[in-house]
Protein backbone atom coordinates (compact mmCIF):
# COMPACT_ATOMS: atom_id res chain seq x y z
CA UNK A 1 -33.76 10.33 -6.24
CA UNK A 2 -31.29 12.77 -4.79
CA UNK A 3 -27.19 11.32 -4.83
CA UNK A 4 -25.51 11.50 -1.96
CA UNK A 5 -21.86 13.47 -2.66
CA UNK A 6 -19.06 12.65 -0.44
CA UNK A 7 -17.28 15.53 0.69
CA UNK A 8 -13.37 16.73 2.00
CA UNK A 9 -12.83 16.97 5.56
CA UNK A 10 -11.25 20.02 7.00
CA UNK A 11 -10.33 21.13 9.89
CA UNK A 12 -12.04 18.71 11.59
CA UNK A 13 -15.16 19.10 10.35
CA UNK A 14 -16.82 18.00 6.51
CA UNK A 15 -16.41 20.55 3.86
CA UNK A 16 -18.00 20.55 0.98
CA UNK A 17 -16.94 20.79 -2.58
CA UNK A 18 -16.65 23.82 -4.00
CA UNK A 19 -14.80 23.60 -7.46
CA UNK A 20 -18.33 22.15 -8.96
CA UNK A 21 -15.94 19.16 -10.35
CA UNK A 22 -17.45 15.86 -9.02
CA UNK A 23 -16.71 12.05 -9.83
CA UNK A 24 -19.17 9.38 -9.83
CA UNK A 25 -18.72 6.15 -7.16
CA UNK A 26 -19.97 3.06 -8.44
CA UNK A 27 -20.92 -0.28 -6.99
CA UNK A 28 -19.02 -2.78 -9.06
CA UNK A 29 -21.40 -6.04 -8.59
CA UNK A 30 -24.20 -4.13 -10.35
CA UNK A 31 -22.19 -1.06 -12.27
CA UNK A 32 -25.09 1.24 -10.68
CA UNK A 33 -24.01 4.73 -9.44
CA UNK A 34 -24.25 4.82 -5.85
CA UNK A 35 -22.83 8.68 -4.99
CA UNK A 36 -21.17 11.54 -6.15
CA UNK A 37 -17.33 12.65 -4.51
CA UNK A 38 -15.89 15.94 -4.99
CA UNK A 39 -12.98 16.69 -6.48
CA UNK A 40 -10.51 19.30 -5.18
CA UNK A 41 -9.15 22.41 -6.80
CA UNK A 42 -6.46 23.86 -5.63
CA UNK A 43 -7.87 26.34 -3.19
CA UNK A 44 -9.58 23.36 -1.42
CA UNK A 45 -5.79 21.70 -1.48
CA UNK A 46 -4.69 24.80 -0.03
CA UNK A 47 -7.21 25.09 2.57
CA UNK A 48 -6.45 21.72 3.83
CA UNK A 49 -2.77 22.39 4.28
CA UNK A 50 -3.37 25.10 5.82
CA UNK A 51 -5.38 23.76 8.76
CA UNK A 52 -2.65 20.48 8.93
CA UNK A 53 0.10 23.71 8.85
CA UNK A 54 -2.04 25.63 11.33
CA UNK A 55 -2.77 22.46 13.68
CA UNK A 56 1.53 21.52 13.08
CA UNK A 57 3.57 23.27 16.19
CA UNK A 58 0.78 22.39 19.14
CA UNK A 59 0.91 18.72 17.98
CA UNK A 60 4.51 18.55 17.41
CA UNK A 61 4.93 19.73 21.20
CA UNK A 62 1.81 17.43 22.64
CA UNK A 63 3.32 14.75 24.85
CA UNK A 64 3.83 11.07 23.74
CA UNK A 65 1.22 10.70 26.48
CA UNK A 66 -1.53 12.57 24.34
CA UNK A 67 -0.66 11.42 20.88
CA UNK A 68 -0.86 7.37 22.50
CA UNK A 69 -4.52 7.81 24.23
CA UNK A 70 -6.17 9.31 21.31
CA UNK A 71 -4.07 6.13 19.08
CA UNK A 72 -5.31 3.56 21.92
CA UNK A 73 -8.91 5.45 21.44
CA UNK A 74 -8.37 5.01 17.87
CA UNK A 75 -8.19 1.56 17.82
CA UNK A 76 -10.92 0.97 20.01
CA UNK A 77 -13.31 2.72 17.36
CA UNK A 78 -11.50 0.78 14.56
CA UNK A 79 -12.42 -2.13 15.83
CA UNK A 80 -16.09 -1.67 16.86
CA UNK A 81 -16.58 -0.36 13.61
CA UNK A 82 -14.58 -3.34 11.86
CA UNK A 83 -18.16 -4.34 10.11
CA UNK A 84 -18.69 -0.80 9.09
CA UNK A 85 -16.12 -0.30 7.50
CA UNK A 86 -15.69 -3.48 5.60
CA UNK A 87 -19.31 -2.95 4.14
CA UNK A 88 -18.32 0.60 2.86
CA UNK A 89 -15.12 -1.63 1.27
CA UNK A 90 -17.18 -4.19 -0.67
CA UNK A 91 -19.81 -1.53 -1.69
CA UNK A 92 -17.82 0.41 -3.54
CA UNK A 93 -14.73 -1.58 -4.12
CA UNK A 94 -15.85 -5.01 -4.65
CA UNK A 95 -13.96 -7.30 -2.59
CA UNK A 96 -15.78 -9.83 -0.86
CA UNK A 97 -16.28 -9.40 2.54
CA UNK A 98 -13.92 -11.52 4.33
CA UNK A 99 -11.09 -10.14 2.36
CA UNK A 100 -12.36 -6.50 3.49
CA UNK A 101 -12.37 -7.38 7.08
CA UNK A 102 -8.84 -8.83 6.65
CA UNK A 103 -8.07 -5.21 5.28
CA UNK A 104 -9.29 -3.64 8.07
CA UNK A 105 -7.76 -6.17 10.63
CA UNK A 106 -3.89 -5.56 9.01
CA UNK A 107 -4.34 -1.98 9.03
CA UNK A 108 -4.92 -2.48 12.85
CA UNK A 109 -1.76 -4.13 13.10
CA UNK A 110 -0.34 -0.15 12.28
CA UNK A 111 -2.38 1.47 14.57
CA UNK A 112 -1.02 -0.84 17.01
CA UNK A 113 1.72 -0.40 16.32
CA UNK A 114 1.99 3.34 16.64
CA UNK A 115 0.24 3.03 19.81
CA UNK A 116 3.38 1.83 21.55
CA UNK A 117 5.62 4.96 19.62
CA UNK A 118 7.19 6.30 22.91
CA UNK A 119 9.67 2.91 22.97
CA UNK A 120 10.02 3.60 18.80
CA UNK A 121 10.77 7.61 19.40
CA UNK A 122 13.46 6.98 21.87
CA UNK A 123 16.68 8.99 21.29
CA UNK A 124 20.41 7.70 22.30
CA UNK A 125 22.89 9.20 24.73
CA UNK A 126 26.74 9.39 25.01
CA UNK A 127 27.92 10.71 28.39
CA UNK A 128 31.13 12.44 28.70
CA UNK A 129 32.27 12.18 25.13
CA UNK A 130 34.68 14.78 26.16
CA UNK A 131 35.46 16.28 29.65
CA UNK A 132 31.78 17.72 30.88
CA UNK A 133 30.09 17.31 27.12
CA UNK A 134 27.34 14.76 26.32
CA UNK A 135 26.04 13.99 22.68
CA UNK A 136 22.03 12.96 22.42
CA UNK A 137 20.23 12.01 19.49
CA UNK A 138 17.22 12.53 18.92
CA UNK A 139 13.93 12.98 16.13
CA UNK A 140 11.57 14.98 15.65
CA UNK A 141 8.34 15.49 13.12
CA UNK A 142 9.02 16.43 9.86
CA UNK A 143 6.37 19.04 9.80
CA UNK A 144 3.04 18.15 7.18
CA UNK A 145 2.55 14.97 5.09
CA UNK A 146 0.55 14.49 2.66
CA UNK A 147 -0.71 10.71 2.20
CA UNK A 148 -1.93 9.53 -1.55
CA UNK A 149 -3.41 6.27 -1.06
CA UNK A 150 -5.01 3.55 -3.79
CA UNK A 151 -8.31 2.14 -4.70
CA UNK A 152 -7.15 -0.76 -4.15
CA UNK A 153 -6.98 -1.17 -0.31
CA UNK A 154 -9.26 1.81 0.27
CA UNK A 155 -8.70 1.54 4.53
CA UNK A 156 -5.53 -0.30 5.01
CA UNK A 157 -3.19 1.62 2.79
CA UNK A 158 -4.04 4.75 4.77
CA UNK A 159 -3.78 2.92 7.81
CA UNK A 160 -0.27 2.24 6.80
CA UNK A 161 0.38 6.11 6.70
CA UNK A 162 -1.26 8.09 9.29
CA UNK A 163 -1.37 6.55 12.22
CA UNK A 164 1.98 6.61 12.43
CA UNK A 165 2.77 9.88 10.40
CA UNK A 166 0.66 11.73 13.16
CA UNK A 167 1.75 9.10 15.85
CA UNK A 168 5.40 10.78 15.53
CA UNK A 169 4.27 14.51 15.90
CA UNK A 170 3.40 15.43 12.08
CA UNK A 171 -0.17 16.80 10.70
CA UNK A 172 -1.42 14.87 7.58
CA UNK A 173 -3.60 15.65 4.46
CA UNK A 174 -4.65 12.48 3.40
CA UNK A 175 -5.57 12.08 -0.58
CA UNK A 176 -7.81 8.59 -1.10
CA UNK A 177 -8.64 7.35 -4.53
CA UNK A 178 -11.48 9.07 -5.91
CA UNK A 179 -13.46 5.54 -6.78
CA UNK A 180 -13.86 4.40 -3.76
CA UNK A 181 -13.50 7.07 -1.26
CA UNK A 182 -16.55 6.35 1.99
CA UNK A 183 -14.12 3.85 3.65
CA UNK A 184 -11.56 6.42 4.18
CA UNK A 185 -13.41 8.91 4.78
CA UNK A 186 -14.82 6.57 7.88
CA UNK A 187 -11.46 6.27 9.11
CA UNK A 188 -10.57 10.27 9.47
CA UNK A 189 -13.83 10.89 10.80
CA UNK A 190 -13.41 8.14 13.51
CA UNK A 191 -10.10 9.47 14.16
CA UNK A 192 -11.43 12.72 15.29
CA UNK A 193 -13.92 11.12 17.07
CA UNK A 194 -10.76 9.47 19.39
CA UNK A 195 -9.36 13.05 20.01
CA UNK A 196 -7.14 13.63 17.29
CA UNK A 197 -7.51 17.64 17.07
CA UNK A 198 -8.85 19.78 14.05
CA UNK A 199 -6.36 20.10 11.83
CA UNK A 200 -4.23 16.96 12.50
CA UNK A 201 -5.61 14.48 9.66
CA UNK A 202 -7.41 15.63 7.03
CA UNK A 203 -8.77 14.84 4.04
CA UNK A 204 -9.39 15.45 -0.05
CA UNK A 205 -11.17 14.11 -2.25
CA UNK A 206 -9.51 14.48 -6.21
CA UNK A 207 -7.65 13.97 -9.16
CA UNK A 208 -4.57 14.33 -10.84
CA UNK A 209 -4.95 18.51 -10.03
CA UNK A 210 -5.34 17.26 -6.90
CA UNK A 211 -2.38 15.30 -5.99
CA UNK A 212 -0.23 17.55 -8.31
CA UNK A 213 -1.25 20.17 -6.18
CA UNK A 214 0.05 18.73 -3.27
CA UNK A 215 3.52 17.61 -4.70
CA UNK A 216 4.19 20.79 -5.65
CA UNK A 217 2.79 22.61 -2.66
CA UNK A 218 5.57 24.82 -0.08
CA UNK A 219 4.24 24.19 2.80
CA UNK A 220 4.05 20.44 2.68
CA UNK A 221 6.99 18.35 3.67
CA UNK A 222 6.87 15.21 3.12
CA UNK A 223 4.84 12.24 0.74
CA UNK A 224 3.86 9.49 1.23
CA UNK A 225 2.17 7.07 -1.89
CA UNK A 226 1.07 4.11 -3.24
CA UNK A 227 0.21 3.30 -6.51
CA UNK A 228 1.31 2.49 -10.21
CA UNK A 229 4.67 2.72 -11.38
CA UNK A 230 4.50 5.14 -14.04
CA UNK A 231 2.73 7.72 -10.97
CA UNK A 232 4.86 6.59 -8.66
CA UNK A 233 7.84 7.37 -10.77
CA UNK A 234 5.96 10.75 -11.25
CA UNK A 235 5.30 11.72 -7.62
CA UNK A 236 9.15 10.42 -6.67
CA UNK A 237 10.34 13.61 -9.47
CA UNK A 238 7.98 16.00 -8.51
CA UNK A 239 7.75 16.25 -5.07
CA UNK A 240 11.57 15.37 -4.77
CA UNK A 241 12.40 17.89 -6.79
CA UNK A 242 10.00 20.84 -4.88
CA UNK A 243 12.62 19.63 -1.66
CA UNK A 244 10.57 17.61 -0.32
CA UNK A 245 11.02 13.75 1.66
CA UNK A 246 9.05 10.87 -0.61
CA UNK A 247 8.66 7.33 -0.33
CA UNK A 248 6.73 6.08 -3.67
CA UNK A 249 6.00 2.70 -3.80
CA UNK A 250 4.40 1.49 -7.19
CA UNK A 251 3.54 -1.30 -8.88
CA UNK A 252 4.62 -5.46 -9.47
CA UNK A 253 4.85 -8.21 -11.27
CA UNK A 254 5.38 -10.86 -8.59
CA UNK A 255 6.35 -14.23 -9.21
CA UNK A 256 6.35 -17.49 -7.44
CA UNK A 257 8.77 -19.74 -8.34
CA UNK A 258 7.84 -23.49 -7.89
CA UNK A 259 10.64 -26.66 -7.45
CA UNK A 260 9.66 -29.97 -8.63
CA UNK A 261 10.36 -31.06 -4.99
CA UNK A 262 7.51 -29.07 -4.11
CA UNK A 263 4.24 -29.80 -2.34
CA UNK A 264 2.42 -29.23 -5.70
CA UNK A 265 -1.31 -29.11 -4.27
CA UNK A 266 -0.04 -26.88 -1.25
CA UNK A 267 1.61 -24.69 -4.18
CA UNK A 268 -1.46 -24.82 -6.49
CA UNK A 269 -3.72 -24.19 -3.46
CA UNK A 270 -1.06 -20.48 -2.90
CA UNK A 271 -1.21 -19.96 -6.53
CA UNK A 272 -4.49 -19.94 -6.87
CA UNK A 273 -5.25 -17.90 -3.53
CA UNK A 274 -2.94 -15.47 -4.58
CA UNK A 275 -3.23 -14.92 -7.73
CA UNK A 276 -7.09 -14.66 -7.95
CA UNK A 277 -7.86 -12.68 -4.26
CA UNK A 278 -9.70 -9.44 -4.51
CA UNK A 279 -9.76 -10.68 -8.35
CA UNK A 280 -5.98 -10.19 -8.55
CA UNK A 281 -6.33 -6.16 -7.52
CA UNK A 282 -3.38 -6.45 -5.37
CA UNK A 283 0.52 -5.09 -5.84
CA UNK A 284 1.33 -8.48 -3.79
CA UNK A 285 -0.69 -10.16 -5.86
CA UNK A 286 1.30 -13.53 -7.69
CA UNK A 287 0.76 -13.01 -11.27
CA UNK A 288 3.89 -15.49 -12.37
CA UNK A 289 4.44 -18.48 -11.72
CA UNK A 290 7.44 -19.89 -12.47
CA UNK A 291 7.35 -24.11 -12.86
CA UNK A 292 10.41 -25.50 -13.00
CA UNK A 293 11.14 -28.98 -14.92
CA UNK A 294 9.31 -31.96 -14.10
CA UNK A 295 6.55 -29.43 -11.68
CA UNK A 296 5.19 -27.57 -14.73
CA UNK A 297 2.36 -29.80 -15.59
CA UNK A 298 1.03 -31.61 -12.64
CA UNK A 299 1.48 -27.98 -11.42
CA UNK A 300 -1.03 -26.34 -14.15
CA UNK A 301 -3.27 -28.93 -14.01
CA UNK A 302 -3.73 -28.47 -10.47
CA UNK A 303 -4.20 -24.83 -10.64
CA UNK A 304 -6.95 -25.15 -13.55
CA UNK A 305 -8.78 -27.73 -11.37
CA UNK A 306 -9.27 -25.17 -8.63
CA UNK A 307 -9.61 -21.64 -11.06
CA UNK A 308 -12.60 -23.90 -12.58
CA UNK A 309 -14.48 -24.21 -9.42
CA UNK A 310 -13.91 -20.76 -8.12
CA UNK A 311 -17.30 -18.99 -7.28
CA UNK A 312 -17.26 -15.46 -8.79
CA UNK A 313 -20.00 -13.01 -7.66
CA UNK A 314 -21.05 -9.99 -5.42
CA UNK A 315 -18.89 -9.27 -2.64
CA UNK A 316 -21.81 -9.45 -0.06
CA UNK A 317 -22.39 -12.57 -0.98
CA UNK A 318 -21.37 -14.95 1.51
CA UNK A 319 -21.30 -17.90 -1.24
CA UNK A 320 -18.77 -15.51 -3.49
CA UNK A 321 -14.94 -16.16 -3.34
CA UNK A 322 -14.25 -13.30 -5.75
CA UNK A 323 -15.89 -10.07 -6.87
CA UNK A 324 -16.12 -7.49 -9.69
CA UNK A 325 -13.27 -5.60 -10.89
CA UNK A 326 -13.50 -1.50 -9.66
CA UNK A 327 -14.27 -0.39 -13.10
CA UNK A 328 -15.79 -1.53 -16.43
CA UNK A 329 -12.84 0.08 -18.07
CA UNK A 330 -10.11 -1.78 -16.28
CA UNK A 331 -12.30 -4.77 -16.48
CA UNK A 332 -12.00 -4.66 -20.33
CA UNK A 333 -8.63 -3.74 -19.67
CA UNK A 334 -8.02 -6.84 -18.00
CA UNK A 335 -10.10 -8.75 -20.19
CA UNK A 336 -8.13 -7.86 -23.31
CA UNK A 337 -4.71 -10.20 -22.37
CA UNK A 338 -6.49 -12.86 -22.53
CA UNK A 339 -6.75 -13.04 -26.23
CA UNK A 340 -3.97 -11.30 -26.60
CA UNK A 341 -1.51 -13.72 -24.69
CA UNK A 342 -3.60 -16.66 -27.37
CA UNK A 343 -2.14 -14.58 -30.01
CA UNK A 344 1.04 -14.02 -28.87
CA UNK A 345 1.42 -17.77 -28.84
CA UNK A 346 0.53 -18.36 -24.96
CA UNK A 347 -2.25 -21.48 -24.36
CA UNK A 348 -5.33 -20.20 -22.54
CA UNK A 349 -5.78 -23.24 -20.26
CA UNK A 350 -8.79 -21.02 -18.29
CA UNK A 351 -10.64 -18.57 -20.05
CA UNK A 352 -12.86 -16.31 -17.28
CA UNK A 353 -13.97 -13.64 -19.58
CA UNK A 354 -16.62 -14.60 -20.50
CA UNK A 355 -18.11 -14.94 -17.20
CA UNK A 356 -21.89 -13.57 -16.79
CA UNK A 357 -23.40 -13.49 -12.90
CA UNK A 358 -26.72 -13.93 -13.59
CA UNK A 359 -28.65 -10.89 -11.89
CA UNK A 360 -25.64 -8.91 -11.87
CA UNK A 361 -24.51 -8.86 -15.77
CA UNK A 362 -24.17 -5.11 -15.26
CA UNK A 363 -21.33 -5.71 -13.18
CA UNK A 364 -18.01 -5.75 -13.90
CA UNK A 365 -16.93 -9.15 -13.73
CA UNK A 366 -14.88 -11.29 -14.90
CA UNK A 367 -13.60 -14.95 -13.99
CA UNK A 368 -10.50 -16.08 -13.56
CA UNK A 369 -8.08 -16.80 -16.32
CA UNK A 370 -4.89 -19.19 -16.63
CA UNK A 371 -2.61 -18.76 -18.94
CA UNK A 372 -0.05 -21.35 -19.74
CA UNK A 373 4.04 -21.22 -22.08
CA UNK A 374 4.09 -17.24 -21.44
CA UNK A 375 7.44 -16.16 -22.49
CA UNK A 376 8.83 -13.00 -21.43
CA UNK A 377 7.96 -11.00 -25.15
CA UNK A 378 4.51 -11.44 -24.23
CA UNK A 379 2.21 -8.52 -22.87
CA UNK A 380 0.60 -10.74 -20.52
CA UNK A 381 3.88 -11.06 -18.99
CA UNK A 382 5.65 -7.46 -19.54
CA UNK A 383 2.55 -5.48 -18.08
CA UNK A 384 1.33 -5.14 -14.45
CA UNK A 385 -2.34 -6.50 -15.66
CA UNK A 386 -3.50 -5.81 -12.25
CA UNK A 387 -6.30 -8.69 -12.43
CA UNK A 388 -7.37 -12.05 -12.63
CA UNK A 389 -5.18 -13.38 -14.63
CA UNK A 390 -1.97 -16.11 -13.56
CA UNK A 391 0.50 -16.77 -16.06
CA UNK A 392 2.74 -19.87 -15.66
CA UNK A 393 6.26 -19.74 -17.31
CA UNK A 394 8.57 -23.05 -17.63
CA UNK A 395 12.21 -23.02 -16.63
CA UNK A 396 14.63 -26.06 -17.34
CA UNK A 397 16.24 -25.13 -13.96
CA UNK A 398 16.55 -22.87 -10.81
CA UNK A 399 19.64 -20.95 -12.47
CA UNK A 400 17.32 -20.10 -15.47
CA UNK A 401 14.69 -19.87 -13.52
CA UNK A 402 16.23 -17.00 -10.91
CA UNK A 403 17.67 -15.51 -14.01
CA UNK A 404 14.26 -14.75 -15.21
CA UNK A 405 12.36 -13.28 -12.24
CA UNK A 406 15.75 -10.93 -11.23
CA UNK A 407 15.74 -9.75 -15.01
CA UNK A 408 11.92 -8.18 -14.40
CA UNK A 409 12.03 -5.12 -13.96
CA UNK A 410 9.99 -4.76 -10.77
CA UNK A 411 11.13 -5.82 -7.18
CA UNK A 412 8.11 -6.33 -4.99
CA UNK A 413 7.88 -9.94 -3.93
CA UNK A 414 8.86 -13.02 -4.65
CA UNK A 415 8.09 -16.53 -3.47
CA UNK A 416 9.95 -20.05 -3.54
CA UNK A 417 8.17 -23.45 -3.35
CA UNK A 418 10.38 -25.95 -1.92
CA UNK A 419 11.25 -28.89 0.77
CA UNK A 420 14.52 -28.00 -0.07
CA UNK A 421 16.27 -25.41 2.58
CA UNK A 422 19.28 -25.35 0.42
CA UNK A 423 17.34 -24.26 -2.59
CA UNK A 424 15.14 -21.83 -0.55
CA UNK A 425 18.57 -20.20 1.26
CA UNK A 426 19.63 -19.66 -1.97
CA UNK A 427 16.39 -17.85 -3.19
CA UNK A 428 16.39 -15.87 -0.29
CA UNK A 429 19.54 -14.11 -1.02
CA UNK A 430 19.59 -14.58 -4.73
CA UNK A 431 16.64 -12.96 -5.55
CA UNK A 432 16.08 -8.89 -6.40
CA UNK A 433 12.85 -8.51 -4.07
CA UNK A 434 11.89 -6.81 -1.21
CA UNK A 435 9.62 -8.91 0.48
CA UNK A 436 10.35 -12.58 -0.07
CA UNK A 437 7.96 -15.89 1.08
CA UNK A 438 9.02 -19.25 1.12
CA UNK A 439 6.47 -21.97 0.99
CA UNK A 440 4.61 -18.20 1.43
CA UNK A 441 2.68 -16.85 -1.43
CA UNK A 442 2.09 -13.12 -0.25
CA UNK A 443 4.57 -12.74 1.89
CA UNK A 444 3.41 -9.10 3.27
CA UNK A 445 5.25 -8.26 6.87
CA UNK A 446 4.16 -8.04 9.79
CA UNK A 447 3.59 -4.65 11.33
CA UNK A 448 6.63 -4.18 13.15
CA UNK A 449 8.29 -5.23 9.87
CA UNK A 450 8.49 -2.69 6.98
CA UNK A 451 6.66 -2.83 3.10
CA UNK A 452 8.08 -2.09 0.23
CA UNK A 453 10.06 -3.18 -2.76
CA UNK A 454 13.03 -2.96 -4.94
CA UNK A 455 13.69 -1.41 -8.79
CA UNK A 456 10.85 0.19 -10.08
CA UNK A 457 8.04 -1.09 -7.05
CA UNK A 458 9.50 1.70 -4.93
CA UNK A 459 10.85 5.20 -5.36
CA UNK A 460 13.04 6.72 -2.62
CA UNK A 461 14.53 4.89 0.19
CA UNK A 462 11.99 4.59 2.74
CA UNK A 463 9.31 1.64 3.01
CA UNK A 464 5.74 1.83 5.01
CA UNK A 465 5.24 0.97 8.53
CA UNK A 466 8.22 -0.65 10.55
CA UNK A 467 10.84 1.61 11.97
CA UNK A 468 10.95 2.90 8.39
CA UNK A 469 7.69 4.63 9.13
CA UNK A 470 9.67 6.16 11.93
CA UNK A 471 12.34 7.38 10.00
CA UNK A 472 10.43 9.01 7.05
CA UNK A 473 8.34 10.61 9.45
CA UNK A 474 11.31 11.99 11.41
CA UNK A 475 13.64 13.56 11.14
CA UNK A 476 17.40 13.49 13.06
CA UNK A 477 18.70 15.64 15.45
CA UNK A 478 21.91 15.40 17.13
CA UNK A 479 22.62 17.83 20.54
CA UNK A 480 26.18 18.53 22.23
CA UNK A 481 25.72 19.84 25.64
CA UNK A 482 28.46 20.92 27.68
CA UNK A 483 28.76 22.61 30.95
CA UNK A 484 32.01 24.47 31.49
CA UNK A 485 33.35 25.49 35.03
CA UNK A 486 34.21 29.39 34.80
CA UNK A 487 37.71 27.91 34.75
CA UNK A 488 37.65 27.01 31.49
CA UNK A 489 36.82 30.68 30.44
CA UNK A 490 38.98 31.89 27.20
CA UNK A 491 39.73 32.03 23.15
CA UNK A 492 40.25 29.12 21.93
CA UNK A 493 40.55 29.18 18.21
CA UNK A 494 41.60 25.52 17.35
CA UNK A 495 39.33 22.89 15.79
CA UNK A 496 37.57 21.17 19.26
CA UNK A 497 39.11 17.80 19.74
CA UNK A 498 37.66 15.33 22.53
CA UNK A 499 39.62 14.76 25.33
């Protein structure tokens, strides 16, 4: 049987490997090896900036015109292809299938979004600022970005970048994770099917050599990423220091705090949904919850009661609610707090590790787990576990409660659980997040809103999408005009002065 190996895309057209370095893709419901992807030196990391660099000053000049009918065509494909590509998701990610085609469906929301750029790029005038001069601002495209995306969200994270990167006049090299890389490889290869031209979106496959590469590279300008903290933190130095514009965002450790006014089956029913989705493999994932008083145990009981009953199997399944974890490794990773947190004094009110699908037990599953009296010493609470598992901590009150989440040191999100709109005012402005729900467990914005964190779940000062996207992607220009009558011919070595 001969493996298929999923190749870079260059130029507008596929190019195939050449370092001989290859990774293996996986389907995680059965652990089976399903392809081979190249991995990138740094001659094929080269080569791709080059054609983005080479394909730069005719897009940069095309008209707003251009750049919106091949983003309108763009959608249009998206969308026909919505199935498509949400198969390639669950195939080599995992997620079930409804939760791919809401991936797909929210990275529309971007594309959409930078199909209307013209009213975004507008500039801003002052007339007659002085006698006969007129001030204009205006921005233009930072040059080439290069976009490092996640496993995690394999076709909306990218769709956060691009579209709007190359929506505002810039060539990309886009850099998907390695594990699970035939989504976005879909998505640049429909994109030149809409008319983008060769050179404007690429893509490589790689590594660490690869993305390294690309931080440190001259002729890149700008980088965009998502991922961990500790790379995050990484790519923020590197690339920062190399001159060039970065947003990082990295990882979380969100937590949803819960009054005892609350609508406790509403909150378990969040808690639940957002703690165990795409088996927890999400940076706006809740992985805290924090029960306050009176709430804490009606509250875990609830949550128990419906982590029980959860159906756990492959994400083409129709019956499944959650899938495998990407990897056996992280799986085991995962796997490992549970005991752990027992150790460390926790109680393990759910214990999914244990969890066999029968036909699939070479998969990498595992059910979900519920741990109850975490305290903040634990490792179930310090570390971003990144998977099925929902620790509950008890607070006497909403001061020590508030106290705890702002002492974390990530900023991501944060939700409130309330009927109180005094209580949730406060939390709104009290707490050290960046995106913030109430009575909202995953309280990710809108499109025309912008992503991102606080403290150590983002690095620089830009978020995704949103007229942030616009501003990382551009870059300020401001132009005095004036046209003198010959009668203002002469030296004039004073400092100007309007007038």
């Amino acid at each position: 049987m001969t493996t298929t190996t999923i190749e870079h895309w260059i130029g507008g057209r596929s190019a195939a490997g050449r370092s001989g370095r290859t990774a293996t893709v996986t389907d995680p419901a059965t652990g089976a090896e399903t392809a081979r992807v190249a991995l990138a030196d740094a001659a094929e990391v080269d080569a791709a900036v080059a054609a983005a660099k080479a394909a730069a000053p005719h897009w940069a000049a095309s008209s707003l015109a251009r750049r919106t009918a091949a983003l309108f065509a763009y959608r249009e494909l998206l969308h026909a292809h919505r199935d498509e590509i949400a198969r390639l998701i669950t195939a080599e990610h995992g997620k079930v299938r409804a939760d791919a085609l809401g991936e797909v469906a929210r990275g529309l929301e971007i594309v959409e979004l930078a199909c209307g750029i013209a009213q975004l790029l507008k500039g801003e005038t002052s007339t007659q600022v002085s006698e006969r001069v007129d001030v204009e601002a205006i921005r233009q495209p930072v040059g080439v970005v290069a976009a490092i995306t996640p496993f995690n969200f394999p076709a909306m994270v990218p769709l956060w970048m691009f579209p709007m990167a190359v929506a505002c006049g810039n060539t990309v090299v886009l850099k998907p994770s390695e594990k699970d890389p035939s989504a976005t490889l879909r998505l640049v290869r429909l994109a030149t099917e809409a008319g983008l031209p060769d050179g404007v979106l690429n893509l490589v496959n790689g590594d660490k050599p690869a993305v390294d590469r690309l931080l440190e590279h001259p002729d890149v300008d700008a980088v965009s990423f998502v991922g961990s903290t500790p790379v995050a933190r990484h790519v923020h130095r590197t690339a920062s220091a190399a001159g060039k514009r970065v947003q990082a965002l990295g990882g979380a450790k969100n937590h949803m705090l819960v009054l005892p006014d609350a609508d406790l089956d509403l909150a378990a029913d969040a808690a639940v949904s957002a703690a165990y989705g795409s088996a927890g493999e999400r940076c706006m994932a809740v992985s805290v919850v924090v029960a306050v008083g009176a709430a804490a145990d009606p509250l875990v009981e609830r949550i128990a009661e419906r982590a029980r009953k959860l159906t756990v199997g492959p994400g083409d399944d129709p019956a499944s609610e959650m899938g495998p974890l990407i990897t056996r490794e992280h799986r085991d990773r995962v796997a490992s707090y549970v005991p752990r947190a027992r150790e460390q004094g926790a109680t393990v009110v759910v214990d999914g590790t244990g969890l066999s699908v029968p036909g699939y037990e070479g998969g990498f599953f595992t059910g979900a787990s519920l741990l109850d009296r975490v305290t903040p010493g634990m490792d179930a609470y310090r570390d971003e576990i990144f998977g099925p598992v929902l620790s509950v901590v008890r607070a006497a009150d909403y001061t020590e409660a508030i106290d705890l989440i702002n002492a974390s040191p990530w900023g991501n999100g944060a939700a409130v659980f309330t009927r109180d709109g005094g209580a949730a005012r406060r939390f709104r402005l009290e707490v050290q997040a960046g995106m913030v729900g109430v009575n909202v467990p995953i309280p990710v914005p809108v499109g025309y809103h912008s992503f991102g964190g606080w403290k150590a779940s983002l690095f620089g000062e830009h978020h995704v999408y949103g007229n942030d996207s616009v501003h990382f992607y551009t870059r300020g220009k401001v132009v005095t005009t004036r046209w003198p009558d010959p009668a203002d011919a002469g030296v004039d070595l004073g400092f100007p002065a309007n007038g």
